[in-house]
PDB file of N, CA and C in Angstrom:
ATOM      1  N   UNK A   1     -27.000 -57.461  49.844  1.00  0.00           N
ATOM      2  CA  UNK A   1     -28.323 -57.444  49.224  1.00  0.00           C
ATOM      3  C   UNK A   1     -29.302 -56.677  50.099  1.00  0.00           C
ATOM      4  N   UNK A   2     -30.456 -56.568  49.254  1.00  0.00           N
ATOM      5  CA  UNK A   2     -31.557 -55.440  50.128  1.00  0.00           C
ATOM      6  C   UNK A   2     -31.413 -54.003  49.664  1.00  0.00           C
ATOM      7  N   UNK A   3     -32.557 -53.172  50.323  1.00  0.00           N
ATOM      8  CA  UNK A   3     -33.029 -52.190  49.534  1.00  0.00           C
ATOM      9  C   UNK A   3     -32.000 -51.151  49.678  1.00  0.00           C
ATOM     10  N   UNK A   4     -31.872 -50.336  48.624  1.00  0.00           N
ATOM     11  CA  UNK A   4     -30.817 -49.032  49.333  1.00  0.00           C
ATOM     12  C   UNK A   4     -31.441 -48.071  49.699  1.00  0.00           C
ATOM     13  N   UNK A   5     -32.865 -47.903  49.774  1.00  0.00           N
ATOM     14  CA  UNK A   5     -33.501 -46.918  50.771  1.00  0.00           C
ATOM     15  C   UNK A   5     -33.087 -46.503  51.821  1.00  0.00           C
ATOM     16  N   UNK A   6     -32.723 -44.831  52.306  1.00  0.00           N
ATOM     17  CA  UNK A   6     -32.021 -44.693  53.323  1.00  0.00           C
ATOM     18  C   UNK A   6     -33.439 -44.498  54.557  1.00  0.00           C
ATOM     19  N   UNK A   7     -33.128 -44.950  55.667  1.00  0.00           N
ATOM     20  CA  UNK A   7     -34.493 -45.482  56.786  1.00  0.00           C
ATOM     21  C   UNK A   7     -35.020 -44.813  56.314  1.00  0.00           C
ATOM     22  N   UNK A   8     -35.087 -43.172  56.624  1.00  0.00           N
ATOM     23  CA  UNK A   8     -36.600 -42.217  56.597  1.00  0.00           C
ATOM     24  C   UNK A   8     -37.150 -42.432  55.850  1.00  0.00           C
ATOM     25  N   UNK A   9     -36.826 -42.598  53.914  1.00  0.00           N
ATOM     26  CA  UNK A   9     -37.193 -43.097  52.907  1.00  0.00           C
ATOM     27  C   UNK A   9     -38.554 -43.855  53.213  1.00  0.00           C
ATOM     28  N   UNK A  10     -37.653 -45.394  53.532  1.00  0.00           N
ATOM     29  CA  UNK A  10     -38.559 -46.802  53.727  1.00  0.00           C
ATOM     30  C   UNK A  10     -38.875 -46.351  55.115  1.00  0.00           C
ATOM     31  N   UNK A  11     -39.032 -45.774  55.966  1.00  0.00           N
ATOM     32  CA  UNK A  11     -39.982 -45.651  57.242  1.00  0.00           C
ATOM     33  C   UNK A  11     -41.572 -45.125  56.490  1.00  0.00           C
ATOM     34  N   UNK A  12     -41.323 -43.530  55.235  1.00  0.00           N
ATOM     35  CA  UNK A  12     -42.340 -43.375  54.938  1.00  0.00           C
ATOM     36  C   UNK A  12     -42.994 -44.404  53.869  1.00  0.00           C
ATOM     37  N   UNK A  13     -42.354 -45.214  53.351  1.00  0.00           N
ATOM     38  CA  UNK A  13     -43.007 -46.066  52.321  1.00  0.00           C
ATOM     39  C   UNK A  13     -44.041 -46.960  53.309  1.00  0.00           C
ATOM     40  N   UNK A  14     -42.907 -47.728  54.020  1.00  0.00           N
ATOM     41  CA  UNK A  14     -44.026 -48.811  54.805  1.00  0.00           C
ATOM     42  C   UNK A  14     -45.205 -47.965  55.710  1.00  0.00           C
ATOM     43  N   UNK A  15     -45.307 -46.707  56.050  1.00  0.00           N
ATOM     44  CA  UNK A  15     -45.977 -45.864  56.266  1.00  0.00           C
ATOM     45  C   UNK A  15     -47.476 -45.197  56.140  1.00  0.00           C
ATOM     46  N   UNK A  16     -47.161 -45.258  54.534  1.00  0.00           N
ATOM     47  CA  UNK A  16     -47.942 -44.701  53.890  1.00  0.00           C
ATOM     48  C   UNK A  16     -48.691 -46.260  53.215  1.00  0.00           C
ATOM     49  N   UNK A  17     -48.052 -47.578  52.577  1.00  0.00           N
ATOM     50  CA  UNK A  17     -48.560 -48.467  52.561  1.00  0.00           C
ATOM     51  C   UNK A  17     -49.551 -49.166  53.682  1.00  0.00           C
ATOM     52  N   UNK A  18     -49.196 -49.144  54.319  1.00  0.00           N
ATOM     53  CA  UNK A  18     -49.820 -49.330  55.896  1.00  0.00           C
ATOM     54  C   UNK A  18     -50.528 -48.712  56.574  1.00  0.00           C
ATOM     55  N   UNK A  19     -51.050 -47.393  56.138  1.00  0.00           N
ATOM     56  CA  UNK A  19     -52.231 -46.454  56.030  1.00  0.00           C
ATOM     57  C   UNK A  19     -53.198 -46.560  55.137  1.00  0.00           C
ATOM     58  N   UNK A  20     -52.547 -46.985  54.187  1.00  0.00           N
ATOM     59  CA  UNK A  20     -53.548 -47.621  53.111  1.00  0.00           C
ATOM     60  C   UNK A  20     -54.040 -48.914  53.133  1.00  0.00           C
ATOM     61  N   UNK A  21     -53.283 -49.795  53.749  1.00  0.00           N
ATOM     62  CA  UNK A  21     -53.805 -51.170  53.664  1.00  0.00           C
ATOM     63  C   UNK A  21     -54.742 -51.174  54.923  1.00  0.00           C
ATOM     64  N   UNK A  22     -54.812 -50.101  56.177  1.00  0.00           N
ATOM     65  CA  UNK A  22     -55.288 -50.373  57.050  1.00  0.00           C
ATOM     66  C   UNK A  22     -56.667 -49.813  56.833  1.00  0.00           C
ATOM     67  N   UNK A  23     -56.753 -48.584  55.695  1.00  0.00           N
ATOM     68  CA  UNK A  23     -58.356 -48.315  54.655  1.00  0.00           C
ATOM     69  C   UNK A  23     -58.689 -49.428  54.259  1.00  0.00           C
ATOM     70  N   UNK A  24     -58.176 -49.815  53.214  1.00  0.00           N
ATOM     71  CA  UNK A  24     -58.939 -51.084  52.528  1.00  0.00           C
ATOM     72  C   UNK A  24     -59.233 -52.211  53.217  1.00  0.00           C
ATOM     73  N   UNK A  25     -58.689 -52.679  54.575  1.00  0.00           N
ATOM     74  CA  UNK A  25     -59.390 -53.399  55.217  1.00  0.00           C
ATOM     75  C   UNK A  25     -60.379 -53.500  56.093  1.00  0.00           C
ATOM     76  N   UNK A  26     -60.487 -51.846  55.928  1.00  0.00           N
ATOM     77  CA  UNK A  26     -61.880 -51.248  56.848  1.00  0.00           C
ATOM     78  C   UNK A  26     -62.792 -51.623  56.361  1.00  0.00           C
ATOM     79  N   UNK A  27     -62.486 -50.922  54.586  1.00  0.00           N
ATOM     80  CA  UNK A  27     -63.458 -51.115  53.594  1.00  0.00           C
ATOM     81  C   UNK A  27     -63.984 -52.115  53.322  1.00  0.00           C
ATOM     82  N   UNK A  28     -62.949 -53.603  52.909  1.00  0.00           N
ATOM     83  CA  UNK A  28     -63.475 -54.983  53.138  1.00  0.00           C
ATOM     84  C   UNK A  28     -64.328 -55.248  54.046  1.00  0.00           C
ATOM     85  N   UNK A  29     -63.801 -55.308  55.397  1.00  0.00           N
ATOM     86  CA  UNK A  29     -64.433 -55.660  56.511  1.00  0.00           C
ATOM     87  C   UNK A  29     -66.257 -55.220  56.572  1.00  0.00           C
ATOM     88  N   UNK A  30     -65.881 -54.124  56.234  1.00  0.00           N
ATOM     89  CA  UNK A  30     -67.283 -53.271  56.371  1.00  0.00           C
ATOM     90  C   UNK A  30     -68.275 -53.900  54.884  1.00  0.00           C
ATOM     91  N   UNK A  31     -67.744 -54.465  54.439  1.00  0.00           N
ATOM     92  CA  UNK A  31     -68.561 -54.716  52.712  1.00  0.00           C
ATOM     93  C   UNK A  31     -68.895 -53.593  52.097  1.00  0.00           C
ATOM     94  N   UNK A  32     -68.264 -52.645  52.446  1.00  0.00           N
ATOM     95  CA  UNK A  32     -68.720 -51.271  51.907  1.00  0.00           C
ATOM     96  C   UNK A  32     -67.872 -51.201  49.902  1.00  0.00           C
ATOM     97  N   UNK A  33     -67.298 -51.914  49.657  1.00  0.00           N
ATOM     98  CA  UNK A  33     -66.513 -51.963  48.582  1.00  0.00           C
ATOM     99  C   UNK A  33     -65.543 -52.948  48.687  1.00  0.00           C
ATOM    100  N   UNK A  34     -66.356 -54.033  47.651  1.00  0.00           N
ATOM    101  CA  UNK A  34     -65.977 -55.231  47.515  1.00  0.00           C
ATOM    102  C   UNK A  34     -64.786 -55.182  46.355  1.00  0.00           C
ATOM    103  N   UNK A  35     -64.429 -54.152  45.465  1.00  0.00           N
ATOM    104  CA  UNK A  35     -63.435 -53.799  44.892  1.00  0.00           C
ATOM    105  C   UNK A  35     -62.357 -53.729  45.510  1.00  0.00           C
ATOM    106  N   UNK A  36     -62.106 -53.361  46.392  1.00  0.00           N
ATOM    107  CA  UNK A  36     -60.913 -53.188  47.509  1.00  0.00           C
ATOM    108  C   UNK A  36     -60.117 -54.126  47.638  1.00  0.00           C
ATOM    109  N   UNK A  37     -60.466 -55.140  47.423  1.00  0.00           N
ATOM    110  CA  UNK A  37     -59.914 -56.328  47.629  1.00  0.00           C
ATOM    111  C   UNK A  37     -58.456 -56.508  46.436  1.00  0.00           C
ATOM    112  N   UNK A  38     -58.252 -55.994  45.693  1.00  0.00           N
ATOM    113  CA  UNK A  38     -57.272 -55.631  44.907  1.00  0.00           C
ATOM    114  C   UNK A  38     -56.588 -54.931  45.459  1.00  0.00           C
ATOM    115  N   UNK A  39     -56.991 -53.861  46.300  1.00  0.00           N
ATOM    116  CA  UNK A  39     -56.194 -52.809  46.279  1.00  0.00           C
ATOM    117  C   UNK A  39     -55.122 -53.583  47.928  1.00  0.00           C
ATOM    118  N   UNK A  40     -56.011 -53.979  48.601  1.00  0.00           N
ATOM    119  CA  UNK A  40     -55.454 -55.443  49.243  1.00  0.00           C
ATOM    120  C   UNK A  40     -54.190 -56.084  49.294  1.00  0.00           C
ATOM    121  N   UNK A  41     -54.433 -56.960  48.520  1.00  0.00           N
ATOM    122  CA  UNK A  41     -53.384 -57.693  47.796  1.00  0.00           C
ATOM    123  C   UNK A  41     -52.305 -57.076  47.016  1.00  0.00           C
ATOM    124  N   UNK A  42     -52.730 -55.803  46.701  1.00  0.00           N
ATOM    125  CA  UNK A  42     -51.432 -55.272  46.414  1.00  0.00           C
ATOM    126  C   UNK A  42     -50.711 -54.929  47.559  1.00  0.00           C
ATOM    127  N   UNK A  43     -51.176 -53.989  48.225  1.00  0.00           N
ATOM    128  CA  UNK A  43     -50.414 -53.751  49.424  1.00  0.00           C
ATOM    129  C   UNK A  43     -49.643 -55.012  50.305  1.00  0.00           C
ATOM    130  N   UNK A  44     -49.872 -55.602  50.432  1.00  0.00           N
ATOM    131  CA  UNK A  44     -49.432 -56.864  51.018  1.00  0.00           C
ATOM    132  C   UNK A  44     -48.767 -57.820  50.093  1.00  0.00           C
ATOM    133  N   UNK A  45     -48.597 -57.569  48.882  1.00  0.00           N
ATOM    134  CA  UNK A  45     -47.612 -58.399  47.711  1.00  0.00           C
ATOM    135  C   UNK A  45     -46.493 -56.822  47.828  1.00  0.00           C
ATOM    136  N   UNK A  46     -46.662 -55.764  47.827  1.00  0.00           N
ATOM    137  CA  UNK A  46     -45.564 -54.709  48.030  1.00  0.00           C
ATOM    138  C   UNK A  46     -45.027 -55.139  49.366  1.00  0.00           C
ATOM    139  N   UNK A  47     -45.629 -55.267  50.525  1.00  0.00           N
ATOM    140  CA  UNK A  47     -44.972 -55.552  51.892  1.00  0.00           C
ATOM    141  C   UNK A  47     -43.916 -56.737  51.640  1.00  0.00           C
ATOM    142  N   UNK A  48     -44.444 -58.165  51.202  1.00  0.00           N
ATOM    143  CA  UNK A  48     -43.879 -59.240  50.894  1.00  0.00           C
ATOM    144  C   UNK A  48     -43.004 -59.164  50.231  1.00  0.00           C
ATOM    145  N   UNK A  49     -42.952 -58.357  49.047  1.00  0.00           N
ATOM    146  CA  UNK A  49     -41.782 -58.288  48.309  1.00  0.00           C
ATOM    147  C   UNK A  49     -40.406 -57.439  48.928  1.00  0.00           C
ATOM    148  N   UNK A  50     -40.927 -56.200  49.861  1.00  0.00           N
ATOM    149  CA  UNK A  50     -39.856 -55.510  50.693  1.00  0.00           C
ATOM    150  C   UNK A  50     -39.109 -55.813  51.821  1.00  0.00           C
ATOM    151  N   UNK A  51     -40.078 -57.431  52.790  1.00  0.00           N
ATOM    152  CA  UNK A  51     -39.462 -57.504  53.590  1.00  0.00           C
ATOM    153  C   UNK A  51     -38.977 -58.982  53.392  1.00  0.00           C
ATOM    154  N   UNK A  52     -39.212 -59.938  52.468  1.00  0.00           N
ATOM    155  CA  UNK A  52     -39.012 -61.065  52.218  1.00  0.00           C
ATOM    156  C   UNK A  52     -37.716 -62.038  52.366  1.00  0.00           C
ATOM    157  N   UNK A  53     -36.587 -60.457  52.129  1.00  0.00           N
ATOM    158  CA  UNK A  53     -35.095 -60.971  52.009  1.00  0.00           C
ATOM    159  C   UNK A  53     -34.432 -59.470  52.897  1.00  0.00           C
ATOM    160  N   UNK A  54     -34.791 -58.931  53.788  1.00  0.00           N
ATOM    161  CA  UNK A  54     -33.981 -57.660  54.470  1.00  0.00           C
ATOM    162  C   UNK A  54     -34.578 -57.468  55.695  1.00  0.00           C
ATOM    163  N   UNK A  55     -33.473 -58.173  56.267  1.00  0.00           N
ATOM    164  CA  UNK A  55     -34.073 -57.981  58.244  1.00  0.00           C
ATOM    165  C   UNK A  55     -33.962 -56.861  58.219  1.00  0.00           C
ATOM    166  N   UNK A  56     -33.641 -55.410  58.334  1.00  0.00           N
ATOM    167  CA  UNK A  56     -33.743 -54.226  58.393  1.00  0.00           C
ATOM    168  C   UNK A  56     -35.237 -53.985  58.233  1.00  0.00           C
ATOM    169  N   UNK A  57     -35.509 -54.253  56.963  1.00  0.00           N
ATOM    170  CA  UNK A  57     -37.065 -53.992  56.158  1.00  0.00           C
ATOM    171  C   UNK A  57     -38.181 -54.533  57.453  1.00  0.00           C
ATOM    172  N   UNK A  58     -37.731 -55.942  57.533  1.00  0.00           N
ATOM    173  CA  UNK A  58     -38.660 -56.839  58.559  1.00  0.00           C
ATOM    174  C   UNK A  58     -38.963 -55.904  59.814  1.00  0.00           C
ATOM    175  N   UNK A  59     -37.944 -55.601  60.579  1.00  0.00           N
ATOM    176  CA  UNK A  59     -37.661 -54.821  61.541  1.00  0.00           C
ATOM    177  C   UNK A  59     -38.260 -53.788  61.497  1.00  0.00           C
ATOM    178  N   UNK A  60     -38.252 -53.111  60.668  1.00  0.00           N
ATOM    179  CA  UNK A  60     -38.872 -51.446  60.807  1.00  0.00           C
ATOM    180  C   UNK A  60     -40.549 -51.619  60.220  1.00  0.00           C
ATOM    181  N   UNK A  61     -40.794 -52.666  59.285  1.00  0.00           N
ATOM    182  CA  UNK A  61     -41.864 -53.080  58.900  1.00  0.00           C
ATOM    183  C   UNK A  61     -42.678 -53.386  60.089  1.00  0.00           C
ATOM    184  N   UNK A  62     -42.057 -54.272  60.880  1.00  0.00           N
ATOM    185  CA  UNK A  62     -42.371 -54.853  61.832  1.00  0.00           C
ATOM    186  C   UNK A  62     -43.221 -53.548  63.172  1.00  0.00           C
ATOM    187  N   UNK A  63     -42.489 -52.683  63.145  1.00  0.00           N
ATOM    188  CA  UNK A  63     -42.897 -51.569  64.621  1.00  0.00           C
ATOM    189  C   UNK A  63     -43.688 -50.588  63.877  1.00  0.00           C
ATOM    190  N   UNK A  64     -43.972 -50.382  62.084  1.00  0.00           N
ATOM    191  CA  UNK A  64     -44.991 -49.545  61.674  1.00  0.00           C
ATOM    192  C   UNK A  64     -46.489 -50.035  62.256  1.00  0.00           C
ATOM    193  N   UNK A  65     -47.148 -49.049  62.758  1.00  0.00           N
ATOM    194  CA  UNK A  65     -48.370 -49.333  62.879  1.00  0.00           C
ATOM    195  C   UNK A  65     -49.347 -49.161  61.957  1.00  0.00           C
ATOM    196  N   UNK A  66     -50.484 -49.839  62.443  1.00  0.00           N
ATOM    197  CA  UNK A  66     -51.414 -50.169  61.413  1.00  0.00           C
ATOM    198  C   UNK A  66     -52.913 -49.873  62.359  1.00  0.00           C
ATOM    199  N   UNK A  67     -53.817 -48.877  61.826  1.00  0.00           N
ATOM    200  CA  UNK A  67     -54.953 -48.662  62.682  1.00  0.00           C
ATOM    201  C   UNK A  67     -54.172 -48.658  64.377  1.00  0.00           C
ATOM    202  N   UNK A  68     -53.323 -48.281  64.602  1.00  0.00           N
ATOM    203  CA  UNK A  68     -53.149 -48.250  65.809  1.00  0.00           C
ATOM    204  C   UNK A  68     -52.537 -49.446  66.752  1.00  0.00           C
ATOM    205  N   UNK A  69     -51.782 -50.200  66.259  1.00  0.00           N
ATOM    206  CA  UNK A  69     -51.383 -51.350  66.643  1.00  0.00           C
ATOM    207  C   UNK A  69     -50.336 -51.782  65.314  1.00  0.00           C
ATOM    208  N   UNK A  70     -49.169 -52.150  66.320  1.00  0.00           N
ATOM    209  CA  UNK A  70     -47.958 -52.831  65.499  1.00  0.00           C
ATOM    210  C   UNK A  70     -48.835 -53.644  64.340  1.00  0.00           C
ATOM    211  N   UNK A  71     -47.815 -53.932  62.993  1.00  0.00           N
ATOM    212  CA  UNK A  71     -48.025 -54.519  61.866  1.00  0.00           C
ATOM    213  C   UNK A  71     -48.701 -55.830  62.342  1.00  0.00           C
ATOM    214  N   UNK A  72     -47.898 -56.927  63.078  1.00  0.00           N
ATOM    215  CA  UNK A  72     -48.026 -58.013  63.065  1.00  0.00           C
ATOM    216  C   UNK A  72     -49.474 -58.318  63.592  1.00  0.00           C
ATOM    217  N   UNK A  73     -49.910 -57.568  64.765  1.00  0.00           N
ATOM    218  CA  UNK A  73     -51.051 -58.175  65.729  1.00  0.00           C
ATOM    219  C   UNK A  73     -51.766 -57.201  64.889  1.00  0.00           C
ATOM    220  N   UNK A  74     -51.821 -56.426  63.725  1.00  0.00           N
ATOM    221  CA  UNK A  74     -52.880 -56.118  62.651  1.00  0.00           C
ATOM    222  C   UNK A  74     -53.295 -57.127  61.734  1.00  0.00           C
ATOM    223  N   UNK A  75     -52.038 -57.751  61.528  1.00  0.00           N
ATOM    224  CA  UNK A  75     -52.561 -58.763  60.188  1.00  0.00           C
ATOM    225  C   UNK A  75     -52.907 -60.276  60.845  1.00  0.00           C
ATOM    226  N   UNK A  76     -52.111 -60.347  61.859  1.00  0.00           N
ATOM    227  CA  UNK A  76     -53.428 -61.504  62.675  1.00  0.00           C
ATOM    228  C   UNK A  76     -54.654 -61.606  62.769  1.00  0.00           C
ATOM    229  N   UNK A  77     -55.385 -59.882  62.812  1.00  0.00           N
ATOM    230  CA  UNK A  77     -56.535 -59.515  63.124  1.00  0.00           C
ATOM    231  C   UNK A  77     -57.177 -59.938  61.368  1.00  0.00           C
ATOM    232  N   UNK A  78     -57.028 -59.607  60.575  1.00  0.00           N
ATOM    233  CA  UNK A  78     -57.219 -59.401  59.067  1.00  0.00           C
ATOM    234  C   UNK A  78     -56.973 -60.729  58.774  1.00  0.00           C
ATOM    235  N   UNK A  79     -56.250 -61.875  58.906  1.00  0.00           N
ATOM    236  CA  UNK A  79     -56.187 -62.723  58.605  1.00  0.00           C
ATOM    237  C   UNK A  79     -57.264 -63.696  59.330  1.00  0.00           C
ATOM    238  N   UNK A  80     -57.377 -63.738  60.756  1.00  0.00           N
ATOM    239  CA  UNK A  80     -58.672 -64.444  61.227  1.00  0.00           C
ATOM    240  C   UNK A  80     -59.562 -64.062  60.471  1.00  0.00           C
ATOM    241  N   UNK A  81     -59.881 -62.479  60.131  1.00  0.00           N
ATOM    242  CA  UNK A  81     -61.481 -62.115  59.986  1.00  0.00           C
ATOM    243  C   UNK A  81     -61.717 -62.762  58.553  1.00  0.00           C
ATOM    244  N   UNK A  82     -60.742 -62.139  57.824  1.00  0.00           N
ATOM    245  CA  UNK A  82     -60.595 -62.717  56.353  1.00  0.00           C
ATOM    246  C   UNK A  82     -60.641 -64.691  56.347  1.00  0.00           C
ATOM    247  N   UNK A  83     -60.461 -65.281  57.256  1.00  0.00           N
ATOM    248  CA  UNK A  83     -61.284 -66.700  56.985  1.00  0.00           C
ATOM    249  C   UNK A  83     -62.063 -66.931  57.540  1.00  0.00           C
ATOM    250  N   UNK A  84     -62.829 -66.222  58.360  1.00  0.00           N
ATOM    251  CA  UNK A  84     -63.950 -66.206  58.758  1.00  0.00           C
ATOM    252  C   UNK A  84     -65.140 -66.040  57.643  1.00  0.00           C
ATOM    253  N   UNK A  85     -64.791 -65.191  57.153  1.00  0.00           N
ATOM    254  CA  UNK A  85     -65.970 -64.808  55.934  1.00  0.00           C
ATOM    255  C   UNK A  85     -65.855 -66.192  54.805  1.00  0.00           C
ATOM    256  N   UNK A  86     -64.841 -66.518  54.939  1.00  0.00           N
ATOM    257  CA  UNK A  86     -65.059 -67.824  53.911  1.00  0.00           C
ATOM    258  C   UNK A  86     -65.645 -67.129  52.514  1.00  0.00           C
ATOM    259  N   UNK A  87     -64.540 -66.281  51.957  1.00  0.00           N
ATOM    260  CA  UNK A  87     -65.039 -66.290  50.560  1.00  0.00           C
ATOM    261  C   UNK A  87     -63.835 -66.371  49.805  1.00  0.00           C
ATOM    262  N   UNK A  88     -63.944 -66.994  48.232  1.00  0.00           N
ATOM    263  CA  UNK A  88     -62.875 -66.933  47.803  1.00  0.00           C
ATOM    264  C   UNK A  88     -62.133 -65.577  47.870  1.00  0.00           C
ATOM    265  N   UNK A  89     -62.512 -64.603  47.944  1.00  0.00           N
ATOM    266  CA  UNK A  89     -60.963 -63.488  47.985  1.00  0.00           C
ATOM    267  C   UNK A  89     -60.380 -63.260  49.685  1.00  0.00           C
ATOM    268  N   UNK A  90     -61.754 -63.824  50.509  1.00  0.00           N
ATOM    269  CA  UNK A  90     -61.247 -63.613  51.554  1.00  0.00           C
ATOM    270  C   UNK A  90     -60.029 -64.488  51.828  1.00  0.00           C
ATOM    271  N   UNK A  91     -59.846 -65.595  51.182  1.00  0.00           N
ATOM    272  CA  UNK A  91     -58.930 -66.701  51.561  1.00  0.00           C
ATOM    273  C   UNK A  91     -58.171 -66.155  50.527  1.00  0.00           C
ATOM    274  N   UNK A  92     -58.066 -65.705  49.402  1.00  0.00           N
ATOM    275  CA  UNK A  92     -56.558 -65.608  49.010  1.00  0.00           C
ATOM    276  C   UNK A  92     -55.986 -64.056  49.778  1.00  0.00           C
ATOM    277  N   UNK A  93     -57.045 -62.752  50.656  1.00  0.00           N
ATOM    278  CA  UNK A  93     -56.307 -62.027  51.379  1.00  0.00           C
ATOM    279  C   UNK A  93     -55.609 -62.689  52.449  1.00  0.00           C
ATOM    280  N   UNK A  94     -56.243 -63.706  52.790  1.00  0.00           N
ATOM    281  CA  UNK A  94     -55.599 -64.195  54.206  1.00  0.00           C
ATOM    282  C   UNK A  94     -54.392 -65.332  53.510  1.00  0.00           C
ATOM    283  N   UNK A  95     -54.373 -65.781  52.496  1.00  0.00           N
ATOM    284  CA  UNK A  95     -53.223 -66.546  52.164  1.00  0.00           C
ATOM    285  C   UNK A  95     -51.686 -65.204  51.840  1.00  0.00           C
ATOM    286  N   UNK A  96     -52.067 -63.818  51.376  1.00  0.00           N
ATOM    287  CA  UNK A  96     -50.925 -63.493  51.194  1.00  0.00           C
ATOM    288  C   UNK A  96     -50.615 -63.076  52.689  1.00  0.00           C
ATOM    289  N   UNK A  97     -51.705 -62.219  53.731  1.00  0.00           N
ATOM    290  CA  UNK A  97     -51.862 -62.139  54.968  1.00  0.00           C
ATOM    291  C   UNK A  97     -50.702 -63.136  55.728  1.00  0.00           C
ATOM    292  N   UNK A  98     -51.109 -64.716  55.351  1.00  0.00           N
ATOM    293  CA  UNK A  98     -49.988 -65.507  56.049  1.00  0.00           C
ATOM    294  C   UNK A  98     -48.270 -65.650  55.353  1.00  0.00           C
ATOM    295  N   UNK A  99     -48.778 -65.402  54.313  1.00  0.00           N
ATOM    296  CA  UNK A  99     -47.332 -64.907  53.434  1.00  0.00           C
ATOM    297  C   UNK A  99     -46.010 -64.217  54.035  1.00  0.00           C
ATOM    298  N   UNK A 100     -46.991 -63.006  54.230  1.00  0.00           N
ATOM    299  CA  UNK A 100     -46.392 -61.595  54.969  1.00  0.00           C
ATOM    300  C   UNK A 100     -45.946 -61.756  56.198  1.00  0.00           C
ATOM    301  N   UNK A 101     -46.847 -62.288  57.087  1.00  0.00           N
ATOM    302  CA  UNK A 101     -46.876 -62.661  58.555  1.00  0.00           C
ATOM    303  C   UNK A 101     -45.544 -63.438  58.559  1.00  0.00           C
ATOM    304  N   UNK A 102     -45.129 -64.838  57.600  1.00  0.00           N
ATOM    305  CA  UNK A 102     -43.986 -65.306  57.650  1.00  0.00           C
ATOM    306  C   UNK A 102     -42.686 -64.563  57.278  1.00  0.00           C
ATOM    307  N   UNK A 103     -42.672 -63.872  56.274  1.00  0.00           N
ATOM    308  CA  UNK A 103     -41.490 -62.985  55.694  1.00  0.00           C
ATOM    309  C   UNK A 103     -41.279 -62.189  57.098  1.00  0.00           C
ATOM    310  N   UNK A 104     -42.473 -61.678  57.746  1.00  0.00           N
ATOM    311  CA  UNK A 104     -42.427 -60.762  59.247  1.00  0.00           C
ATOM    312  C   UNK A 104     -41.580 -61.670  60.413  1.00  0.00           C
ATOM    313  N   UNK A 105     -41.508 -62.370  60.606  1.00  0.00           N
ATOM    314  CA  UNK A 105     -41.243 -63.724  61.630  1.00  0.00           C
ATOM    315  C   UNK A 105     -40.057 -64.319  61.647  1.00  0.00           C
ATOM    316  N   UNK A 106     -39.837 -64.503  60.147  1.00  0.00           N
ATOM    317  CA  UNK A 106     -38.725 -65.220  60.154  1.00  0.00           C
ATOM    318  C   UNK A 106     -37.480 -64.720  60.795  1.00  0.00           C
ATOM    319  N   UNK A 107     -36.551 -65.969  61.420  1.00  0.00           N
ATOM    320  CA  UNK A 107     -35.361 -65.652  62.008  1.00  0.00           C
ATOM    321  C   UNK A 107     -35.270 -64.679  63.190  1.00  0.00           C
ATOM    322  N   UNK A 108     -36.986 -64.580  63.803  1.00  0.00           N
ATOM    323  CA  UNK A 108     -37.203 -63.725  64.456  1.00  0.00           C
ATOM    324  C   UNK A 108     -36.438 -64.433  65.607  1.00  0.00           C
ATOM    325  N   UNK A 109     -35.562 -63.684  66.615  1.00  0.00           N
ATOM    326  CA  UNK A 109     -35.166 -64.121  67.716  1.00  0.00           C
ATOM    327  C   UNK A 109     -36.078 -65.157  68.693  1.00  0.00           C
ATOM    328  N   UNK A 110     -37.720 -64.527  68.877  1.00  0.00           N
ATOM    329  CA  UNK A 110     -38.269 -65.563  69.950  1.00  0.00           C
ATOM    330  C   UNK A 110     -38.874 -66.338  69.483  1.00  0.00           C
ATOM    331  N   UNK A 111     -38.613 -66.564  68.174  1.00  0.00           N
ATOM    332  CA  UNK A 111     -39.123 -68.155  67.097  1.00  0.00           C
ATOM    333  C   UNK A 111     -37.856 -69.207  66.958  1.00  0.00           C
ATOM    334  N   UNK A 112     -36.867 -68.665  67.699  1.00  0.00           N
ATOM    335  CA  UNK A 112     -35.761 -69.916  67.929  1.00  0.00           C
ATOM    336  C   UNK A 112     -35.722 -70.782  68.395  1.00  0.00           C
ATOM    337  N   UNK A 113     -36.528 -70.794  69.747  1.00  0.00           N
ATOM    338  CA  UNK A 113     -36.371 -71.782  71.175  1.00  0.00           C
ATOM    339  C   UNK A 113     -37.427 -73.027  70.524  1.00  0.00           C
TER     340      UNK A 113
END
């Protein structure tokens, strides 16, 4: 099971998703376009759905960067800020945010001990 994308493929998908999700959370952040917030949640329901069931996916998902910093310690960042604001969309970005973060994690080697 899992994707038959050959790497380079899914290197540029999670890539180019992850360039985009790292706009729209500028955009959020900034309140500059409160619409964004769709565009959001998609990106991060596409992540969830690609890495949910394929350690490969997780893995390479995992070392794409985002604004300049690995995936994971991006969406930590996005997920604090996003409940900070305490608004309803901010809490359902940060609920798929923790979604993702788990599909990212799981079976991770230094989450064993």
């Amino acid at each position: 099971p899992g994707t038959a994308l050959p790497e380079p493929s899914l290197r540029a998908l999670l890539t180019a998703c992850c360039a985009v999700l790292a706009g729209a959370c500028a955009e959020l952040e900034a309140g500059t376009n409160a619409d964004v917030v769709d565009l959001v949640n998609c990106c991060l329901c596409l992540l969830i759905n690609v890495t949910e069931r394929d350690a490969r996916v997780r893995r390479l998902a995992a070392a794409t960067e985002c604004r300049g910093a690995p995936l994971i310690p991006f969406l930590a960042r996005v997920f604090g800020a996003q409940l900070e604001g305490g608004t309803t969309s901010g809490n359902i970005v940060a609920a798929y945010t923790a979604l993702l973060l788990g599909c990212l994690t799981v079976r991770h080697g230094e989450n064993r001990d």
